[in-house]
C-alpha atoms as a PDB file:
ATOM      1  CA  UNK A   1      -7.677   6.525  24.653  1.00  0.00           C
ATOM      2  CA  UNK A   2      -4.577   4.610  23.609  1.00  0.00           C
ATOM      3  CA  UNK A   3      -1.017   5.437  23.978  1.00  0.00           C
ATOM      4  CA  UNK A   4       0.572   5.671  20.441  1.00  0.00           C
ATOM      5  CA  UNK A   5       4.518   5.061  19.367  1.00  0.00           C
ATOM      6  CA  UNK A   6       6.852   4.782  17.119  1.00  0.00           C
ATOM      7  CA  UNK A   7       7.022   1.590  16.158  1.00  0.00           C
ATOM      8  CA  UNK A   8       3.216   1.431  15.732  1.00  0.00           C
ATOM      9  CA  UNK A   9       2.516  -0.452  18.918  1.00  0.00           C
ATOM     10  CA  UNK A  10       2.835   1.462  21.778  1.00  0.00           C
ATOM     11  CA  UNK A  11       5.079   1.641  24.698  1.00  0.00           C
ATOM     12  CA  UNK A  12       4.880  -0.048  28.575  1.00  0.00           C
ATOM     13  CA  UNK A  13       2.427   2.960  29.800  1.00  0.00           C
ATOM     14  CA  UNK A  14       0.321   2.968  26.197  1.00  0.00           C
ATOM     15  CA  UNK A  15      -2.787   2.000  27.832  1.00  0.00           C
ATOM     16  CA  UNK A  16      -5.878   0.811  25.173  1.00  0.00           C
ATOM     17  CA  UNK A  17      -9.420   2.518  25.922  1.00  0.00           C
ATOM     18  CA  UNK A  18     -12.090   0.242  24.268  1.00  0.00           C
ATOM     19  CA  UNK A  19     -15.134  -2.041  25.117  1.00  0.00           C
ATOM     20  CA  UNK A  20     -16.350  -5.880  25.136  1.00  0.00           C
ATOM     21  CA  UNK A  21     -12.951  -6.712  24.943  1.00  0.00           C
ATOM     22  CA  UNK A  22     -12.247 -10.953  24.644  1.00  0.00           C
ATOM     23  CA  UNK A  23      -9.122 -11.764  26.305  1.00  0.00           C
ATOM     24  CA  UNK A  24      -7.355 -14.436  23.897  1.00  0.00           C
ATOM     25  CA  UNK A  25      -5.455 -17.650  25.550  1.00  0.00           C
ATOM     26  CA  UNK A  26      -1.851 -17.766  24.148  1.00  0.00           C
ATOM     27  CA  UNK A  27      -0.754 -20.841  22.433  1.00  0.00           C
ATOM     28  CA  UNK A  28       2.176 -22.340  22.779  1.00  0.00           C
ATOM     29  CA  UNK A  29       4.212 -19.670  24.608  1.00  0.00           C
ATOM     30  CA  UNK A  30       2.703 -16.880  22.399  1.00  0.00           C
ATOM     31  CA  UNK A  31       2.215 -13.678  23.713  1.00  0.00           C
ATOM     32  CA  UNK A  32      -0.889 -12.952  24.794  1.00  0.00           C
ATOM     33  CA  UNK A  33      -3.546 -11.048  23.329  1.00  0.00           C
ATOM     34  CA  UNK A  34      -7.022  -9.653  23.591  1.00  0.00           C
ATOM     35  CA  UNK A  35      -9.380  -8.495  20.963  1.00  0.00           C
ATOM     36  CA  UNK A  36     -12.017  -5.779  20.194  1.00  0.00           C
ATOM     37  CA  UNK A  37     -14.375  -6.083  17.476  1.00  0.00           C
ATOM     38  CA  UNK A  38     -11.751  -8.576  15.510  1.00  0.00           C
ATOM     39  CA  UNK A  39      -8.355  -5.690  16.345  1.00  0.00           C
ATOM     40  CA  UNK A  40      -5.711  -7.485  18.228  1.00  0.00           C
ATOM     41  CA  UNK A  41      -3.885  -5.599  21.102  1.00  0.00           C
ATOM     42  CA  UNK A  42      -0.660  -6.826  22.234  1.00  0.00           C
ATOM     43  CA  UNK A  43       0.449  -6.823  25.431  1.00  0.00           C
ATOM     44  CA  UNK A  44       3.594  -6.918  24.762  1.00  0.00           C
ATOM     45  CA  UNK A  45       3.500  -3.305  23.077  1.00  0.00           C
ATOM     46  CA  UNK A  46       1.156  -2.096  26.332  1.00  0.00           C
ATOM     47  CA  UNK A  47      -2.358  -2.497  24.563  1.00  0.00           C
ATOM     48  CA  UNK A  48      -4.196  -2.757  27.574  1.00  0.00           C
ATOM     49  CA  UNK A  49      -7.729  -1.618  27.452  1.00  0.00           C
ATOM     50  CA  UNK A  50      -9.518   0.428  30.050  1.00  0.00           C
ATOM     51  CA  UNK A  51     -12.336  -2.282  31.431  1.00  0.00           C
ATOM     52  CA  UNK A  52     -14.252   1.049  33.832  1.00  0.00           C
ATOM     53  CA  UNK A  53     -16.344   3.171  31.809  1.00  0.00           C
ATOM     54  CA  UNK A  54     -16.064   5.846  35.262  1.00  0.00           C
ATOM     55  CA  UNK A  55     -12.146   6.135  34.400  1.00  0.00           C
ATOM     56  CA  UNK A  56     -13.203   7.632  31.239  1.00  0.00           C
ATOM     57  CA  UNK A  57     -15.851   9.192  32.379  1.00  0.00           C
ATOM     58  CA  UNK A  58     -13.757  11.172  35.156  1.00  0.00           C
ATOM     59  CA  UNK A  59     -10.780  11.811  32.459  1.00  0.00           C
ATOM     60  CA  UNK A  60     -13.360  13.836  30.728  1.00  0.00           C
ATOM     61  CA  UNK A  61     -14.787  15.706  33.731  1.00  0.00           C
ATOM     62  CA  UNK A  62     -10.966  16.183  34.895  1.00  0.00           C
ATOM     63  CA  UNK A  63      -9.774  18.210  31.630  1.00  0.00           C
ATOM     64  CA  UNK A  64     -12.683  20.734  32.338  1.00  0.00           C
ATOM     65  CA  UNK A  65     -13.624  20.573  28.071  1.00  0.00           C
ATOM     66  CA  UNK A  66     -16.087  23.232  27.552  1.00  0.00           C
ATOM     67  CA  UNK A  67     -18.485  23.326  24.438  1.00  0.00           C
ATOM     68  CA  UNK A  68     -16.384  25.828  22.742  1.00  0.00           C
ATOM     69  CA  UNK A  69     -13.223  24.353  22.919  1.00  0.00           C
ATOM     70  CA  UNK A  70     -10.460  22.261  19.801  1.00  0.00           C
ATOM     71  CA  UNK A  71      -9.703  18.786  21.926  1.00  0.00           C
ATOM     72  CA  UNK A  72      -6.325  17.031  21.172  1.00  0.00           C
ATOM     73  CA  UNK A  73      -6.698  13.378  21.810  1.00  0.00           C
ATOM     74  CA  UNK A  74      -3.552  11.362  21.315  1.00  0.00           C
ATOM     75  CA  UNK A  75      -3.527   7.863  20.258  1.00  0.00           C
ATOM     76  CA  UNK A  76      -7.226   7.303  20.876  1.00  0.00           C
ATOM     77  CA  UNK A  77      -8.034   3.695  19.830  1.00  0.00           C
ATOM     78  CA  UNK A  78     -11.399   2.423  19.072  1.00  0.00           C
ATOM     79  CA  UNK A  79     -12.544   5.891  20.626  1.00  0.00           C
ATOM     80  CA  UNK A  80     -14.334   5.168  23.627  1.00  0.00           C
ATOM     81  CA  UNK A  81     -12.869   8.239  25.061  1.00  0.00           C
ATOM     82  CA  UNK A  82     -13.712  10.337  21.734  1.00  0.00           C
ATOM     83  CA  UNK A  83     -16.766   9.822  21.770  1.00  0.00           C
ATOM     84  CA  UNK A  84     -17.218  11.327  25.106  1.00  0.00           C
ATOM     85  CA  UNK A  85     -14.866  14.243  24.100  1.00  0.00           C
ATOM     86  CA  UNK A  86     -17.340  14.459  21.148  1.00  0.00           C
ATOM     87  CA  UNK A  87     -20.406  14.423  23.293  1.00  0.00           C
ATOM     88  CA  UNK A  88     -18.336  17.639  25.120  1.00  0.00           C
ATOM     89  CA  UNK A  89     -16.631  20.002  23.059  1.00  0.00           C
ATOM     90  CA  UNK A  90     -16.396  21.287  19.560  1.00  0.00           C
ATOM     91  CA  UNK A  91     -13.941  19.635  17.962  1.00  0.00           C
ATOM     92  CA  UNK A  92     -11.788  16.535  18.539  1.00  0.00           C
ATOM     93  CA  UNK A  93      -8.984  15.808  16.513  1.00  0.00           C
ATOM     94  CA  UNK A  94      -7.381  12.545  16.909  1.00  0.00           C
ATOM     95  CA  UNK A  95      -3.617  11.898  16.424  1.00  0.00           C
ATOM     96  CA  UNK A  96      -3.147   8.209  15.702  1.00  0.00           C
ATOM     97  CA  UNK A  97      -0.472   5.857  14.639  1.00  0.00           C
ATOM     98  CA  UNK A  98      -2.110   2.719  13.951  1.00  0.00           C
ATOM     99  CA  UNK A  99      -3.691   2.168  10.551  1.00  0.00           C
ATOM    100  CA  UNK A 100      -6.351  -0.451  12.232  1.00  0.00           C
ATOM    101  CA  UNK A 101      -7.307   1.954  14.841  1.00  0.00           C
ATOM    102  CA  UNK A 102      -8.131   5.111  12.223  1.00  0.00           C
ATOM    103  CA  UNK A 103     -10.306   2.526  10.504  1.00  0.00           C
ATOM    104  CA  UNK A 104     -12.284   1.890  13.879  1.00  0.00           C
ATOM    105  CA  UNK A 105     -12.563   5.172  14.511  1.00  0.00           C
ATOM    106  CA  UNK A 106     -14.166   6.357  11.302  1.00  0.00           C
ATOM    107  CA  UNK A 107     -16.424   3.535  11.555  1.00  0.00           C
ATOM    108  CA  UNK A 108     -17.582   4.286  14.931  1.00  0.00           C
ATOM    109  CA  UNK A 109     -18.248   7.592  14.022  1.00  0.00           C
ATOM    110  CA  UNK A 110     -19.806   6.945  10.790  1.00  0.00           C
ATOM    111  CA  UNK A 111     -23.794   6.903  11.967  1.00  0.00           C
ATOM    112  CA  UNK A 112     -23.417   9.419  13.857  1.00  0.00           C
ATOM    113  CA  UNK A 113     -23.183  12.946  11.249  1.00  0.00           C
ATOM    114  CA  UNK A 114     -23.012  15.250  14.079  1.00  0.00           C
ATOM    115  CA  UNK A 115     -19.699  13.479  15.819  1.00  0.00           C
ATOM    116  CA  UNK A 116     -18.532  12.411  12.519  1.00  0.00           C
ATOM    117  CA  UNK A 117     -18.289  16.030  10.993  1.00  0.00           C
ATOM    118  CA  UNK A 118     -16.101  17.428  14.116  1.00  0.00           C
ATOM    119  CA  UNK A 119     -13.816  14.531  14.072  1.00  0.00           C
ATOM    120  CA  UNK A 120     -10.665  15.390  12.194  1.00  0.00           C
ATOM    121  CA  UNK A 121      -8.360  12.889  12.408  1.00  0.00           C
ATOM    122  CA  UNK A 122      -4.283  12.775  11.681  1.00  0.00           C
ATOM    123  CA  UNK A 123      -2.122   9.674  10.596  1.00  0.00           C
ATOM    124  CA  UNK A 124       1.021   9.587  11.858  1.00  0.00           C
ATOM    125  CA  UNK A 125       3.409   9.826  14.317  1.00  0.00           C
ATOM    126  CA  UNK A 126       2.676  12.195  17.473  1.00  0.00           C
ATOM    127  CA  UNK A 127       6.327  13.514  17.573  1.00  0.00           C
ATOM    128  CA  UNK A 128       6.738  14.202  13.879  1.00  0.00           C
ATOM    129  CA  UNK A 129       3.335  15.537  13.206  1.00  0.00           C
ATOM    130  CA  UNK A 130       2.906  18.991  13.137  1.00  0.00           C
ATOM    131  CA  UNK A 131       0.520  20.482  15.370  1.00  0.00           C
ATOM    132  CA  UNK A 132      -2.823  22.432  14.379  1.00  0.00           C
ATOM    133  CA  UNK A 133      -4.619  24.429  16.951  1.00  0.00           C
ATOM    134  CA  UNK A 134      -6.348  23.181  20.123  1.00  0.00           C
ATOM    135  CA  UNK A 135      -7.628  24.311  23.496  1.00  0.00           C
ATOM    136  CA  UNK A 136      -6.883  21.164  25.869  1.00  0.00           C
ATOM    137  CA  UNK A 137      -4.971  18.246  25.359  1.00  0.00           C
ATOM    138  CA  UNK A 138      -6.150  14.595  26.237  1.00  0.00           C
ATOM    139  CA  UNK A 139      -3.522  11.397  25.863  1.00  0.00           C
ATOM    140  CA  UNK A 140      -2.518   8.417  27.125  1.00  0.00           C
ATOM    141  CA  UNK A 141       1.140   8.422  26.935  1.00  0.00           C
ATOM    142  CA  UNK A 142       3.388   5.206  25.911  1.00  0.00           C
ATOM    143  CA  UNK A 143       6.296   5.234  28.753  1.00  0.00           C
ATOM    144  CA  UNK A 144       9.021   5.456  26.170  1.00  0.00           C
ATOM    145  CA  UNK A 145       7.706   9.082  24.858  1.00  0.00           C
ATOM    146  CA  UNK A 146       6.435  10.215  28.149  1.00  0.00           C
ATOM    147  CA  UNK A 147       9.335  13.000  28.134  1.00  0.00           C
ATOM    148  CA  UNK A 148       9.620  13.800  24.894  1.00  0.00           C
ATOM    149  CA  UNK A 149       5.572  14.222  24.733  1.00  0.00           C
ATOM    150  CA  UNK A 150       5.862  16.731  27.121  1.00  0.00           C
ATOM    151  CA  UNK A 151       7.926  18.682  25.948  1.00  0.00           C
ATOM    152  CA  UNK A 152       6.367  18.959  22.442  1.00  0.00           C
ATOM    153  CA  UNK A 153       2.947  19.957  23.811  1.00  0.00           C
ATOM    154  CA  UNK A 154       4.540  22.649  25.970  1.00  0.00           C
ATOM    155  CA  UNK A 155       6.731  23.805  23.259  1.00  0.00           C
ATOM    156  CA  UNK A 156       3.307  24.565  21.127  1.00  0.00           C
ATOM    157  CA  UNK A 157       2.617  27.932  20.216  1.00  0.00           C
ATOM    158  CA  UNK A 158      -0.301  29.490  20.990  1.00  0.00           C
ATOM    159  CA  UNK A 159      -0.525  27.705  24.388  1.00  0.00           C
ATOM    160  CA  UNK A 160      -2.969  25.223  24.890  1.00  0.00           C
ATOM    161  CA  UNK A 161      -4.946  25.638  28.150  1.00  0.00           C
ATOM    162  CA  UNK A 162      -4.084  22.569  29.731  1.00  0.00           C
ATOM    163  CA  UNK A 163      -3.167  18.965  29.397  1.00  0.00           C
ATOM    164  CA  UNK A 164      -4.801  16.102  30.890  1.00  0.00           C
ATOM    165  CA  UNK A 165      -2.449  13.023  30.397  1.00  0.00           C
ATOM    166  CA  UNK A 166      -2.391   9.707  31.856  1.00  0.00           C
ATOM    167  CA  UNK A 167       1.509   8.135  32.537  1.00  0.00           C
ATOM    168  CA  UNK A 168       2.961   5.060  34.217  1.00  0.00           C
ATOM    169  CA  UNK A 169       2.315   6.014  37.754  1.00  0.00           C
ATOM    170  CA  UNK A 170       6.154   6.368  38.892  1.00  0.00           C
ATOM    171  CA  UNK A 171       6.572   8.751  35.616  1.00  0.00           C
ATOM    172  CA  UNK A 172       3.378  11.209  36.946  1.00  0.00           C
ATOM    173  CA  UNK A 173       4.617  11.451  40.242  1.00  0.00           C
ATOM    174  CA  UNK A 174       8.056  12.476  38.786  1.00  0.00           C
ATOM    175  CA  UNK A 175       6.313  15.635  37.350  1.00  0.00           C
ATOM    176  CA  UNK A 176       4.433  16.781  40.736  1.00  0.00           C
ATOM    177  CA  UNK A 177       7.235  15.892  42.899  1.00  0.00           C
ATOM    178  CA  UNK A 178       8.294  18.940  44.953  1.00  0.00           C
ATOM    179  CA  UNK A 179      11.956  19.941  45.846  1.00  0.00           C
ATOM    180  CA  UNK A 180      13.268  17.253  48.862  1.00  0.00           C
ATOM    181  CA  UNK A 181      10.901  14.660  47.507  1.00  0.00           C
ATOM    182  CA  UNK A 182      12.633  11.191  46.868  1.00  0.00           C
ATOM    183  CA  UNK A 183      11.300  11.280  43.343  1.00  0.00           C
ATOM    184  CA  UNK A 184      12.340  15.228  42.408  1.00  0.00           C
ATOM    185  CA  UNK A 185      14.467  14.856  40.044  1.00  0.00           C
ATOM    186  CA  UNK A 186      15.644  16.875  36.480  1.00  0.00           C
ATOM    187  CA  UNK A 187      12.038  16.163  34.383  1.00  0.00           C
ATOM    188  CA  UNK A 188      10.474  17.284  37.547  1.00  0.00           C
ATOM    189  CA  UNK A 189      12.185  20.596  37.795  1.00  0.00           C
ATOM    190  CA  UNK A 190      12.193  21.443  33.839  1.00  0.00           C
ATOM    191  CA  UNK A 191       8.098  20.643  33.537  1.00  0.00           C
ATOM    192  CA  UNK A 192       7.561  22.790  36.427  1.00  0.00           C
ATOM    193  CA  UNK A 193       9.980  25.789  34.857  1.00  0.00           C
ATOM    194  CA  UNK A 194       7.208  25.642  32.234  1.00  0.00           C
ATOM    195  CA  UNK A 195       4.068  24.077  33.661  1.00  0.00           C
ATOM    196  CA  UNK A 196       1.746  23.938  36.726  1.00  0.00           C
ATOM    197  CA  UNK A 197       1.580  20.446  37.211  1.00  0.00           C
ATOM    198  CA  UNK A 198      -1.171  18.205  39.498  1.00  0.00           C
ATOM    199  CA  UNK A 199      -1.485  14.771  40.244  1.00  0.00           C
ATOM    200  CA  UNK A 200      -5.530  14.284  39.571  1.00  0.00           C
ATOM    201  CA  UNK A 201      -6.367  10.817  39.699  1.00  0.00           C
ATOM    202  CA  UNK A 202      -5.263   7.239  40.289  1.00  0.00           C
ATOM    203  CA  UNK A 203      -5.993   4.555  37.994  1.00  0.00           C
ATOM    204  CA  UNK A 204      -5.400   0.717  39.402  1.00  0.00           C
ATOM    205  CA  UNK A 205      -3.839  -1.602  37.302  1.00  0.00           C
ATOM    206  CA  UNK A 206      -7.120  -3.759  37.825  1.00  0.00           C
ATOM    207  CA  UNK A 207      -8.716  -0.701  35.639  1.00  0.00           C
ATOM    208  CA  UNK A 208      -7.365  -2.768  32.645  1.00  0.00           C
ATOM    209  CA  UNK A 209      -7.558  -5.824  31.072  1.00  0.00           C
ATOM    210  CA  UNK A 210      -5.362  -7.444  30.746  1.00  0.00           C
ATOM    211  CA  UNK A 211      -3.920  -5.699  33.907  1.00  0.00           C
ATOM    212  CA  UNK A 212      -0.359  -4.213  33.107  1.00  0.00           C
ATOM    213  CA  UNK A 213       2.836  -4.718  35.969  1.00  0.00           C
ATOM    214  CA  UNK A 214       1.659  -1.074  37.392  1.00  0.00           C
ATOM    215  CA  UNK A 215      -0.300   1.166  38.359  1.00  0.00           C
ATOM    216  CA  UNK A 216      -1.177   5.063  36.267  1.00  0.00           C
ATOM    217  CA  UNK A 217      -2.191   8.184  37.165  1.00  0.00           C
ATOM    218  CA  UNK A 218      -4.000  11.002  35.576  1.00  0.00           C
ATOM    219  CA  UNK A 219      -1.790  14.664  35.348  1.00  0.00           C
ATOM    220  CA  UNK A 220      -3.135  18.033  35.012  1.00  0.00           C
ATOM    221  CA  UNK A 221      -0.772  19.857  33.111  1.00  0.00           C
ATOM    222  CA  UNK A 222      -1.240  24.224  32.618  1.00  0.00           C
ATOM    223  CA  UNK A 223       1.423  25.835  30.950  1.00  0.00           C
ATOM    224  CA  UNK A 224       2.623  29.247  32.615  1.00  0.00           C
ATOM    225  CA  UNK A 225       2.178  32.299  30.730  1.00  0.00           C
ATOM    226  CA  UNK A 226       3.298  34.272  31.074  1.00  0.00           C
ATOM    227  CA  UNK A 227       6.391  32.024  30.411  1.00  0.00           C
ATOM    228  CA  UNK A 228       9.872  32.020  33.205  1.00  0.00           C
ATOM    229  CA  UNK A 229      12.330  34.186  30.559  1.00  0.00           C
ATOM    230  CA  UNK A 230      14.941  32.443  30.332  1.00  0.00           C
ATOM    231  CA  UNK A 231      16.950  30.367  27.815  1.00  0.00           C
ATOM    232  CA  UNK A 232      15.335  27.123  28.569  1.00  0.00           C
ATOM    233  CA  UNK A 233      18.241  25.468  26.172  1.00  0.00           C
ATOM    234  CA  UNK A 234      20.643  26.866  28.744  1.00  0.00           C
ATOM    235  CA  UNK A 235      18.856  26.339  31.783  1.00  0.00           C
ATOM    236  CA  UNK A 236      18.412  22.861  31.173  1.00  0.00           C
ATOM    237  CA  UNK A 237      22.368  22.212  30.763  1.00  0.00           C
ATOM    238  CA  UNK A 238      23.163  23.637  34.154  1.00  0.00           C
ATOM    239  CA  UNK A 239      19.839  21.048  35.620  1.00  0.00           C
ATOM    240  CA  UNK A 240      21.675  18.545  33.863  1.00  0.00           C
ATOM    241  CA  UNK A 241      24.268  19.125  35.500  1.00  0.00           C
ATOM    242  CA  UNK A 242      23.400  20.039  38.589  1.00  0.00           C
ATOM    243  CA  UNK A 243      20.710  16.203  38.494  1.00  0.00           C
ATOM    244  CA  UNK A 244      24.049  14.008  37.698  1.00  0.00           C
ATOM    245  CA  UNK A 245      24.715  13.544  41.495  1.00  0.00           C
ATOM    246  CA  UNK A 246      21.476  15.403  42.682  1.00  0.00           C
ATOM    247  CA  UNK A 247      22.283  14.424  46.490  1.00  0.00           C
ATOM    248  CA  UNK A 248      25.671  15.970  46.244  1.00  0.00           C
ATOM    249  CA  UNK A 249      26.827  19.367  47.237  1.00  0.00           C
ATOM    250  CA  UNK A 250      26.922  22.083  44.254  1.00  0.00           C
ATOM    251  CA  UNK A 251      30.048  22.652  45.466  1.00  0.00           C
ATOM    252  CA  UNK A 252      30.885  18.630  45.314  1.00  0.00           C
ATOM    253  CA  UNK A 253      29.647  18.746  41.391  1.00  0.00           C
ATOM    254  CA  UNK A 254      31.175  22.199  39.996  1.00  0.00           C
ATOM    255  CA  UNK A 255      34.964  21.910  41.808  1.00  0.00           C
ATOM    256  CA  UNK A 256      35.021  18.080  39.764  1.00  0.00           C
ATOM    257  CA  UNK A 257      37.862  17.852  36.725  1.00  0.00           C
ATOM    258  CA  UNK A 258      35.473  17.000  34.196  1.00  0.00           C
ATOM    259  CA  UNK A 259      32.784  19.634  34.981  1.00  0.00           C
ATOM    260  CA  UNK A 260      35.436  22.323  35.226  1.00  0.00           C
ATOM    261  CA  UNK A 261      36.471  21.309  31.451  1.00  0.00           C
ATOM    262  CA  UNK A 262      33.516  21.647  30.063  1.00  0.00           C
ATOM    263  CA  UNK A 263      32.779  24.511  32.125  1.00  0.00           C
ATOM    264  CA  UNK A 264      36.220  25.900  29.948  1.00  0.00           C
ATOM    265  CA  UNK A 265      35.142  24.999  26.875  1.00  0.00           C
ATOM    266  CA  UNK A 266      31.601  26.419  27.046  1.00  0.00           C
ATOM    267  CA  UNK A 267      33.238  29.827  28.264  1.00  0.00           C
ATOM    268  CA  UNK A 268      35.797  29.635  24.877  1.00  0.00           C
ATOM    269  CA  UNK A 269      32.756  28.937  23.002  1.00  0.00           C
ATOM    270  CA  UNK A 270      30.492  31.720  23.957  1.00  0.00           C
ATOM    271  CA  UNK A 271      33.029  34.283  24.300  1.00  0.00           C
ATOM    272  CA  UNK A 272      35.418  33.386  21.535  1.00  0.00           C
ATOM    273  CA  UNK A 273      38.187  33.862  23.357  1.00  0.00           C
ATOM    274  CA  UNK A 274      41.886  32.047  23.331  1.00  0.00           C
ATOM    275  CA  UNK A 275      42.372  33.116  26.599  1.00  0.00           C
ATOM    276  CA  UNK A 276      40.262  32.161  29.394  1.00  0.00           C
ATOM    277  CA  UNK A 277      40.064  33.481  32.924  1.00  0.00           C
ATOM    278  CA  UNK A 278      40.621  31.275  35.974  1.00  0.00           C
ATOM    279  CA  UNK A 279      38.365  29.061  35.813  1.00  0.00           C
ATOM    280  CA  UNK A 280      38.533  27.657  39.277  1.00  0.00           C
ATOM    281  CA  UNK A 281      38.047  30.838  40.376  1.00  0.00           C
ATOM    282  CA  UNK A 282      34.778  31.952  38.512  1.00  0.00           C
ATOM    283  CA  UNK A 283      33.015  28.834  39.766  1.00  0.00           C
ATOM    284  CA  UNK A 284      34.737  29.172  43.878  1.00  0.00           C
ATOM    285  CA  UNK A 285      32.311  33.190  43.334  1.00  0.00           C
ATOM    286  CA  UNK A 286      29.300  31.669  41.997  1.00  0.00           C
ATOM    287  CA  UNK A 287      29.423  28.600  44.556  1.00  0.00           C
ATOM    288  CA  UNK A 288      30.283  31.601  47.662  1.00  0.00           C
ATOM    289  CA  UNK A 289      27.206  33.518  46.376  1.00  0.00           C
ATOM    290  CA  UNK A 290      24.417  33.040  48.465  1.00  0.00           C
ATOM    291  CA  UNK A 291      25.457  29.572  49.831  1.00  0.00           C
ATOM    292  CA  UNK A 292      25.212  27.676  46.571  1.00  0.00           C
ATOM    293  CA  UNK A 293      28.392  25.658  47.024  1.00  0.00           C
ATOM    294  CA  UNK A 294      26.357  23.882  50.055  1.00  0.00           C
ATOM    295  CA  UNK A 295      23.527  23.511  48.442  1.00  0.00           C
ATOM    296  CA  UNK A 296      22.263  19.996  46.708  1.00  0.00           C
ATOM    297  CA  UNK A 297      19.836  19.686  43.570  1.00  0.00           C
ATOM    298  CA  UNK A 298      17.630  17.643  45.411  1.00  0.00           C
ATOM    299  CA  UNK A 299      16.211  20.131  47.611  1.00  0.00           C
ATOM    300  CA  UNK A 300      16.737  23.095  45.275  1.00  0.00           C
ATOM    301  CA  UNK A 301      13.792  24.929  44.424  1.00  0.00           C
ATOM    302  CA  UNK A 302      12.944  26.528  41.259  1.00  0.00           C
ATOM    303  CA  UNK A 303      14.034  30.205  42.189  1.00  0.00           C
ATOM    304  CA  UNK A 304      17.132  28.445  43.631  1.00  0.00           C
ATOM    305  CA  UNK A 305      18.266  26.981  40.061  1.00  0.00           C
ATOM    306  CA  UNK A 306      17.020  30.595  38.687  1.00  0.00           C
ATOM    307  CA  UNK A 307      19.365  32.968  40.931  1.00  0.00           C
ATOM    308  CA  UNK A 308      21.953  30.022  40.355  1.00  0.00           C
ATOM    309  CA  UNK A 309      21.599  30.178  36.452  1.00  0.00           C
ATOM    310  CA  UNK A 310      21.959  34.363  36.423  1.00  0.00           C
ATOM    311  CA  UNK A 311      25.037  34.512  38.800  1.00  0.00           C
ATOM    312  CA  UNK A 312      26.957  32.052  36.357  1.00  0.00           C
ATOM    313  CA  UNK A 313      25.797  33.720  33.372  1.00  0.00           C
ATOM    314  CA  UNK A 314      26.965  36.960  35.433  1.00  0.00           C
ATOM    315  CA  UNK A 315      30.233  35.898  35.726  1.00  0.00           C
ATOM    316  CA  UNK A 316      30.354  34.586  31.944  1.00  0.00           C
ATOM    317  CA  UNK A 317      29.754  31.382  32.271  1.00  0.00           C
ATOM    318  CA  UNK A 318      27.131  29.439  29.924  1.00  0.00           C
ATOM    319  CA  UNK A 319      25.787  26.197  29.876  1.00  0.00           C
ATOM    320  CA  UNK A 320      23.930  25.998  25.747  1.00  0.00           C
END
């Protein structure tokens, strides 16, 4: 299982899955390298490969495959992990950047007619590609498309059944974290809107060779559905908001200059009018409704953002 990016290499989480690995010595300040079966991995780009055959083992048991089910592996390398997927489910298809990796792939497969003929395989780049159908999801995310990963898969119609996807360690623990937590913070609060989310499993550093600078850990991702109804456009403007000074009062963030502005503008915009009602005024009814102007983000919970969201739309007030 290998993280895959833009630029073809991977990002700082993108963390290689593969076997009898050779670590290379760099020469003469070179970055360093290591090899499988001739492919060079750079560190540089996150290509570290996953040394413990258990890691993969308990990814697998983790994303609860059943026999019946369409896997989505992203970026998944010389497919250690797809041929356990393989070994588990229906149908894997493989989303991979890399030209060298799709080669390995195929060729590991190749012997094998029963893996090889539910293998279907896509070229290209995970946040570009269109999606076919699948049941779970399986990935190993590079840290600079962690986010906008996410939000892809959970934007997927029909829903998937859940995601099992392996981050940068500080990055998963962003997406469990509850309300008050030091690490609850806007990605936290818009995954959740959508998603049941559950820290599953630790992975050391030590897992990997070469070792990266931190640890990862494994998330359990389960879309709701039914989905929250609400404008999720909308509702993440007023989080963004509302995350820009999360440890300040509500009342702190909507009385500033600046927010009252655009506060203005988006009321002009939605309602077409010239004229605009007191402004200062709207926001002093919403912020004396149920205590919101003493409120702060960070301990907000998701029905909190929800009543907050409806009494500012309530008063005409939009935030898409």
């Amino acid at each position: 299982m290998r993280g895959t990016a833009r630029d073809g290499g991977g990002g700082g989480a993108g963390l290689r899955v593969a076997g009898g690995a050779v670590r290379k010595k760099s020469h003469g300040g070179a970055e360093d390298r290591s090899a499988y079966q001739g492919i060079q991995f750079l560190k540089s780009f996150g290509q570290h490969i996953l040394k413990n055959p258990a890691i993969v083992n308990a990814i697998v048991d983790k994303a609860g495959v059943k026999s019946t089910d369409v896997v989505l592996e992203i970026g998944p390398g010389t497919g250690n992990l797809t041929t356990k997927l393989l070994d588990a489910c229906k149908k894997v298809i493989a989303v991979e950047f890399d030209p060298r990796m799709v080669l390995e792939l195929r060729r590991r497969v190749q012997s094998d007619p029963a893996q090889n003929s539910r293998l279907e395989i896509i070229q290209g780049d995970f946040l570009k590609v269109d999606l076919p159908y699948f049941d779970v999801c399986v990935a190993n995310v590079p840290y600079q498309i962690s986010s906008p990963l996410i939000f892809k898969l959970l934007a997927h119609r029909p829903m998937f059944r859940s995601a099992t996807l392996m981050f940068q360690r500080e990055f998963a623990m962003r997406l469990v974290a509850p309300p008050g937590d030091a690490l609850y913070c806007r990605l936290s609060v818009n995954t959740q809107l959508l998603a049941r989310t559950q820290h599953i499993l630790k992975v050391g550093k030590n897992n990997f060779r070469p070792p990266p600078k931190v640890d990862s850990s494994v998330v359990r991702i389960e879309p709701r559905h039914p989905q929250i109804p609400v404008n999720f456009k909308e509702w993440d403007g007023l989080v963004r908001f509302c995350f820009g000074r999360k440890n300040k009062t509500l009342g702190g963030i909507f009385r500033t200059k600046n927010v009252l502005e655009l506060l203005t503008n988006n009321f002009r915009t939605y309602k077409a009018l010239q004229v605009v009602p007191d402004k200062k005024q709207l926001i002093e009814d919403v912020l004396a409704t149920d205590g919101f102007g003493e409120m702060r983000s960070s301990k907000m919970s998701q029905d909190d953002f929800l009543r907050l969201l409806a009494v500012f739309n309530s008063k005409g007030i939009h935030f898409a």
